[in-house]
Protein backbone atom coordinates (compact mmCIF):
# COMPACT_ATOMS: atom_id res chain seq x y z
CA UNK A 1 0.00 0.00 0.00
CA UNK A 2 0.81 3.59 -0.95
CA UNK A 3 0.07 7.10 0.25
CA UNK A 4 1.06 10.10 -2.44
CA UNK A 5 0.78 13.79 -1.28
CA UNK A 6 1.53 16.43 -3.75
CA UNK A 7 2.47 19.34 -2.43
CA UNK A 8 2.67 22.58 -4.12
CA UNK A 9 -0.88 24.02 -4.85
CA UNK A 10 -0.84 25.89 -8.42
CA UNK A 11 -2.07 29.25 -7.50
CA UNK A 12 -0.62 31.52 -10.41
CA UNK A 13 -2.91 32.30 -13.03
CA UNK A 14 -1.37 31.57 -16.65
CA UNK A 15 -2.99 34.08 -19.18
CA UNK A 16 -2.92 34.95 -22.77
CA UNK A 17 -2.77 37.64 -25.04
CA UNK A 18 -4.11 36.06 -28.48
CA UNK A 19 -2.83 38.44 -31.24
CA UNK A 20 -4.40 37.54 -34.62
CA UNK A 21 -2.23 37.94 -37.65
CA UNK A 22 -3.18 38.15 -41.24
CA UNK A 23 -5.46 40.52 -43.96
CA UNK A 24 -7.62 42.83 -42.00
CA UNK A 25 -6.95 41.49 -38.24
CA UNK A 26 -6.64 45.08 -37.22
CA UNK A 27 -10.44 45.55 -37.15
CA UNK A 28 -10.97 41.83 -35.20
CA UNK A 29 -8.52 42.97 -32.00
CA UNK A 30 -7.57 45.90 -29.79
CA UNK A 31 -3.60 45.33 -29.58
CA UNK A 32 -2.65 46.37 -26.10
CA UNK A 33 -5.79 47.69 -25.07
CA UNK A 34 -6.83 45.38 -21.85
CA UNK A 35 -3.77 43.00 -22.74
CA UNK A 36 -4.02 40.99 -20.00
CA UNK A 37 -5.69 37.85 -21.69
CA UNK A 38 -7.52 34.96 -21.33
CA UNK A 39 -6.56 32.49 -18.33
CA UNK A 40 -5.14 29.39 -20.29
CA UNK A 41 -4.20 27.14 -16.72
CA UNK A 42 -2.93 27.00 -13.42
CA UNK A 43 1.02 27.05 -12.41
CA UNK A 44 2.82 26.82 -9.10
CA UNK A 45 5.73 28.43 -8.12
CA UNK A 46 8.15 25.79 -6.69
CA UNK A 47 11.89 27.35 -5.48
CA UNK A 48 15.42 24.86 -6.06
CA UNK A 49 15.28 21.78 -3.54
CA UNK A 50 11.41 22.17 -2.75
CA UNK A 51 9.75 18.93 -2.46
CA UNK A 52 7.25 18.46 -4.70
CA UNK A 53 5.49 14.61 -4.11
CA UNK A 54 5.96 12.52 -0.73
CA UNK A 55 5.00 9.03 -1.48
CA UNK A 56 4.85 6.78 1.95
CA UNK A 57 5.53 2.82 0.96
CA UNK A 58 6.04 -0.33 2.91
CA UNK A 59 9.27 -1.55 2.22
CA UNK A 60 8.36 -4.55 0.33
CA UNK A 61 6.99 -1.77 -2.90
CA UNK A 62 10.11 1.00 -1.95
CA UNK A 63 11.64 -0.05 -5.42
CA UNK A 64 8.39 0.09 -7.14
CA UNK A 65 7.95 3.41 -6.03
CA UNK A 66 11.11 4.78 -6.44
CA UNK A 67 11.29 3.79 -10.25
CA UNK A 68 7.77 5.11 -10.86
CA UNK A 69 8.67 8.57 -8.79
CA UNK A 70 11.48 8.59 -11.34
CA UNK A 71 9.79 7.99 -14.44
CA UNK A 72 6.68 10.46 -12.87
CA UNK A 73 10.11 13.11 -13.15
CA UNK A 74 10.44 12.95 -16.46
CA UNK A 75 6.91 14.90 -16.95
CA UNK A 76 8.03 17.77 -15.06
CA UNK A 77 9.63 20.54 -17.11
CA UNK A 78 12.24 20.96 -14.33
CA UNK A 79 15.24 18.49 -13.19
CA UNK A 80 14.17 16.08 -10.12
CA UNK A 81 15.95 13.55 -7.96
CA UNK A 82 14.16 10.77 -5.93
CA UNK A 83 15.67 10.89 -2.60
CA UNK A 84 14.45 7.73 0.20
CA UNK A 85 14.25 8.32 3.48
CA UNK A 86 13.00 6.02 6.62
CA UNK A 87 10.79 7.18 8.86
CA UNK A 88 10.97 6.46 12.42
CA UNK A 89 8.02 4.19 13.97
């Protein structure tokens, strides 16, 4: 059995400005005029050696975990170790 708790709640606001391009665009947009955009998604701020998922496993699926915490990295668009640690009883 597993527990996973990820951490970092995504409270920034992504938004876009869509600028349309081509023959007579200028009378479809306002440019810069309330250029703040659309909201497009939902980010989270996470600082160098924050810890972003804490998975608890018995020892018996430790390797199971650890291989799918690595391969789980390889989604995130920034570079992430899998450190182990035992808790304490």
């Amino acid at each position: 059995s597993y527990h996973l708790k990820i951490l970092p709640f995504p409270h920034v606001v992504l938004r876009e400005n869509k600028m349309i391009f081509g023959a007579h665009a200028d009378r479809l947009q306002d440019g810069m005029r309330n250029s703040f955009g659309k909201a497009i998604g939902l980010a989270a701020r996470v600082k160098p050696g924050q810890s972003l998922i804490i998975a608890d496993v018995n020892e018996d699926g430790l390797e199971a975990a650890a291989t799918a915490l690595k391969r789980g990295s390889a989604k995130l668009p920034t570079p992430c170790r899998v450190v182990i640690e035992k808790l304490g009883d």
